[in-house]
N, C-alpha and C. Protein backbone atom coordinates (compact mmCIF):
# COMPACT_ATOMS: atom_id res chain seq x y z
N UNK A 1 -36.94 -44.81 103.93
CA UNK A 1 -35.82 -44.93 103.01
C UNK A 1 -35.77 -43.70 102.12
N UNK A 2 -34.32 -43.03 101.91
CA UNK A 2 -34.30 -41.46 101.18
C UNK A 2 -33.80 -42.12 99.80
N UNK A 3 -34.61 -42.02 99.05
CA UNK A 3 -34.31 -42.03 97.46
C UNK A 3 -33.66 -41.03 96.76
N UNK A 4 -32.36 -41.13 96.11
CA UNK A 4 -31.94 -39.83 95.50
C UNK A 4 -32.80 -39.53 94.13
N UNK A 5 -33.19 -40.80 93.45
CA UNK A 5 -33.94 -40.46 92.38
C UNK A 5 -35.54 -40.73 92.73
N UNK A 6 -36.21 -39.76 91.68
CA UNK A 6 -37.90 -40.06 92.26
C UNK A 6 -38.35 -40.67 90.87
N UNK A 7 -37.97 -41.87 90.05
CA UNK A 7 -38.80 -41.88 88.61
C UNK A 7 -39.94 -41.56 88.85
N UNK A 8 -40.48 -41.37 87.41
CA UNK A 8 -42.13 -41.59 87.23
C UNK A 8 -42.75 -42.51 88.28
N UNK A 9 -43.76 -42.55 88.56
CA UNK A 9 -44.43 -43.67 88.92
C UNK A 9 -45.56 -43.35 89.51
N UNK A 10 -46.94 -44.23 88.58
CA UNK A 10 -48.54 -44.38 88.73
C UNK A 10 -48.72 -45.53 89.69
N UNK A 11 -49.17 -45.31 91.26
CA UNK A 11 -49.63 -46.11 91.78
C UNK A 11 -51.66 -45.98 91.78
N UNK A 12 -52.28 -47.45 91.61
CA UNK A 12 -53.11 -47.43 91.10
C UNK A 12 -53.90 -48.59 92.15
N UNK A 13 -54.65 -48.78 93.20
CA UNK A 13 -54.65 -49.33 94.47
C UNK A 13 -56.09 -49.30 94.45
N UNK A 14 -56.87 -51.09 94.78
CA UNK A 14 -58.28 -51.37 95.27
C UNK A 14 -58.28 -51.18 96.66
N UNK A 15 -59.14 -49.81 97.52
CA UNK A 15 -59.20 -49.86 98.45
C UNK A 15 -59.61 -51.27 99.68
N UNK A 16 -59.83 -52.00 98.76
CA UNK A 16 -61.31 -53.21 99.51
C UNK A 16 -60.60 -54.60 99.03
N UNK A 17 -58.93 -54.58 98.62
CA UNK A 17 -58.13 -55.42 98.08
C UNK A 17 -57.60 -56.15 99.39
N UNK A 18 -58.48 -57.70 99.79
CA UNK A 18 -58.23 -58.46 100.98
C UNK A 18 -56.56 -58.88 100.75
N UNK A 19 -55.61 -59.20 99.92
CA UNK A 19 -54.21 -59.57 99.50
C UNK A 19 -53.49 -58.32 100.15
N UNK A 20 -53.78 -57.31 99.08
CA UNK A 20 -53.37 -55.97 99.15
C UNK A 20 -53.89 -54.74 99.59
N UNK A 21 -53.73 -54.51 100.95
CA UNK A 21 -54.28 -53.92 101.93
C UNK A 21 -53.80 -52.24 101.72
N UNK A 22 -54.87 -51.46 101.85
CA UNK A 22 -54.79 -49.55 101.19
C UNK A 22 -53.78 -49.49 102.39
N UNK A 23 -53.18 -49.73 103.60
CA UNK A 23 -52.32 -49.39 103.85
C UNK A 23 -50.71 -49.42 103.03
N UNK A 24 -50.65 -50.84 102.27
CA UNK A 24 -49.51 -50.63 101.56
C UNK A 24 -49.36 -49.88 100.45
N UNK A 25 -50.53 -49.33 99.83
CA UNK A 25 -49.92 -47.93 99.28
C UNK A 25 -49.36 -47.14 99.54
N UNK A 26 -50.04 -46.56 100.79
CA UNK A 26 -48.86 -45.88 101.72
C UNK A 26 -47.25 -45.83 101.70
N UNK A 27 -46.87 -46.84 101.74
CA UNK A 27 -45.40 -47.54 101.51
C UNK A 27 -45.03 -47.17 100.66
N UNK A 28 -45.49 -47.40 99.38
CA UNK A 28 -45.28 -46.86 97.96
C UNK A 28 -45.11 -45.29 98.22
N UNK A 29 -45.95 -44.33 98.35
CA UNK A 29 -45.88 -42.98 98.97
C UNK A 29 -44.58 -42.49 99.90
N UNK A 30 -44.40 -43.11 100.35
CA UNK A 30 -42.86 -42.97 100.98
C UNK A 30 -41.84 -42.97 100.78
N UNK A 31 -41.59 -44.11 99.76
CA UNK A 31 -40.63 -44.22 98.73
C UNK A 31 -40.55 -42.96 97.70
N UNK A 32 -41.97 -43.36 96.95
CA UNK A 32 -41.94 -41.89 96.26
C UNK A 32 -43.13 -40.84 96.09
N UNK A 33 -42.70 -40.17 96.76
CA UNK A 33 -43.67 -39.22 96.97
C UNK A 33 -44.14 -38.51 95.95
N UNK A 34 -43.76 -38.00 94.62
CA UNK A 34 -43.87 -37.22 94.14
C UNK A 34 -44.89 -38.54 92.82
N UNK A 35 -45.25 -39.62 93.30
CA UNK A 35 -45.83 -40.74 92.26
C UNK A 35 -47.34 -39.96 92.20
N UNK A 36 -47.88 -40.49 91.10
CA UNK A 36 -49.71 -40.24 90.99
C UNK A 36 -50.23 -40.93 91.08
N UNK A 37 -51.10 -40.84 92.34
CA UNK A 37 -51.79 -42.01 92.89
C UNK A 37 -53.05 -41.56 92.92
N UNK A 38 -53.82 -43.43 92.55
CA UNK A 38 -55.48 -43.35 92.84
C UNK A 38 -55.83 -44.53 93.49
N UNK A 39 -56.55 -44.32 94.26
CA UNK A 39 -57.32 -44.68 95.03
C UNK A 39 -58.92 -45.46 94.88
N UNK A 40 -59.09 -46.82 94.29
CA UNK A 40 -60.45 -47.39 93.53
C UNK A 40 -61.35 -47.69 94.67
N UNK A 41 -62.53 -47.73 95.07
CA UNK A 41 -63.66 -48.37 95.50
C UNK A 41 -63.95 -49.65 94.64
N UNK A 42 -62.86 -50.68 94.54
CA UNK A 42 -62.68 -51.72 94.11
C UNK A 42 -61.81 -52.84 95.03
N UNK A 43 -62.09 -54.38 94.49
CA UNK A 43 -61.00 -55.59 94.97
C UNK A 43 -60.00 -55.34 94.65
N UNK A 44 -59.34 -57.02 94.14
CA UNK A 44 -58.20 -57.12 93.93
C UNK A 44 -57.66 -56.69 92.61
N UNK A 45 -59.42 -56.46 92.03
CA UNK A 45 -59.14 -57.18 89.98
C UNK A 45 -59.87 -56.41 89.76
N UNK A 46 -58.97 -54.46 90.55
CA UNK A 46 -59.66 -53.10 90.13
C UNK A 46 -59.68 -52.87 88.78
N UNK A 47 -58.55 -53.42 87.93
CA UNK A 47 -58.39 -53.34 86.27
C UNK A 47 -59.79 -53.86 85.58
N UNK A 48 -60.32 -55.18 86.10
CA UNK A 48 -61.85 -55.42 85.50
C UNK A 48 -63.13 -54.96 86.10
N UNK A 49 -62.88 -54.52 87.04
CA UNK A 49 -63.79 -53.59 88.08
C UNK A 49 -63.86 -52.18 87.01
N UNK A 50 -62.87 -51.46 86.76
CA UNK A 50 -62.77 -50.01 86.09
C UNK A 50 -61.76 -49.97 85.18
N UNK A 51 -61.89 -50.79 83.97
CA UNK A 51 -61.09 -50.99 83.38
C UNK A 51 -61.30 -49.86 82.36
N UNK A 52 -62.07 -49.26 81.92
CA UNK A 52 -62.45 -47.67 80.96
C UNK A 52 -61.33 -46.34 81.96
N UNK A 53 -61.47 -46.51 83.29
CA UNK A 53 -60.83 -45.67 83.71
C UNK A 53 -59.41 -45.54 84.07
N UNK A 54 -58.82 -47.10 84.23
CA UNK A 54 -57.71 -46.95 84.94
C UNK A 54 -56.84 -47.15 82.90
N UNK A 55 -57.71 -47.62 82.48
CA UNK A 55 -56.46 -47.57 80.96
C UNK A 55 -56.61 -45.91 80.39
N UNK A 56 -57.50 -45.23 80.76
CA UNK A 56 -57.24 -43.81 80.33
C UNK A 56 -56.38 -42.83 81.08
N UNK A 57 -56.27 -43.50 82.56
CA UNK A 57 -55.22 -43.12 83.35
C UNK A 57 -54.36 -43.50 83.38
N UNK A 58 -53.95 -44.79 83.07
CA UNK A 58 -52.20 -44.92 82.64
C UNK A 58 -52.07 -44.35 81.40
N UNK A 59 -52.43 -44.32 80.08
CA UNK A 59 -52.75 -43.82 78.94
C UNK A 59 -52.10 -42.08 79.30
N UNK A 60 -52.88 -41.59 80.02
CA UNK A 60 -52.70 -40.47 80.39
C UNK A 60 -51.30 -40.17 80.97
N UNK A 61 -50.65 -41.23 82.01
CA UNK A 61 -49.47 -40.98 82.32
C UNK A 61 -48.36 -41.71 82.00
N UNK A 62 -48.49 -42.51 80.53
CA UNK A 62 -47.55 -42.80 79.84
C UNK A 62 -47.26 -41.57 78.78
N UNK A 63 -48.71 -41.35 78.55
CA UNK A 63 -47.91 -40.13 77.26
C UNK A 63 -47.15 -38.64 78.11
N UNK A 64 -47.54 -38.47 79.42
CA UNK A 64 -46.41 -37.44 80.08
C UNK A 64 -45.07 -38.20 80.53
N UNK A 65 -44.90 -38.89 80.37
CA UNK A 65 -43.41 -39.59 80.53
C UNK A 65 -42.52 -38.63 79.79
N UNK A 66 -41.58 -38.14 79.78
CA UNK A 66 -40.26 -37.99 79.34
C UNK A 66 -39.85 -38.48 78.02
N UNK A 67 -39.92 -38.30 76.71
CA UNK A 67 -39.40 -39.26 75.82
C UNK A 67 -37.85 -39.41 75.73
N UNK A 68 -37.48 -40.67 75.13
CA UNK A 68 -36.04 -41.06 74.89
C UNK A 68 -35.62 -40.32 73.95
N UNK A 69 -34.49 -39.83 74.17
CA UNK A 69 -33.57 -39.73 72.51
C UNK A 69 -32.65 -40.28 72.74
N UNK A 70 -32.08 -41.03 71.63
CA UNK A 70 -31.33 -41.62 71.54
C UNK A 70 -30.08 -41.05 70.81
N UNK A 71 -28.50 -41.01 71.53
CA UNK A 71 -27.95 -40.68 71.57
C UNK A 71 -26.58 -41.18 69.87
């Protein structure tokens, strides 16, 4: 599928996630390619698995977001 727009977007994926299988990241990648993606040596419940790392990495790519002004 060709997306004209690419938003932001942090994909953040437990390789070893029996629900959510590292192939469907992939998917995500296709859609949008230009997203920042990581890749955990974790389950399903990578957030309590590496939770020091993945909140300094969204952290990290909320504050490069784009800010609003309001018009």
């Amino acid at each position: 599928m060709f997306l004209r727009a690419s938003p932001p977007a942090q994909i953040l994926w437990g390789c070893n996630d029996p629900l959510f299988l590292e192939a469907g990241a992939g998917a995500y990648l296709t859609d949008l390619p230009n997203a920042e993606f990581h890749l955990f040596d974790t389950g399903h419940f990578a957030l309590e698995e590496r939770l020091e790392t993945i909140t300094s990495l969204v952290a990290g790519f909320v504050s490069r977001l784009p800010k609003r002004v309001d018009t």
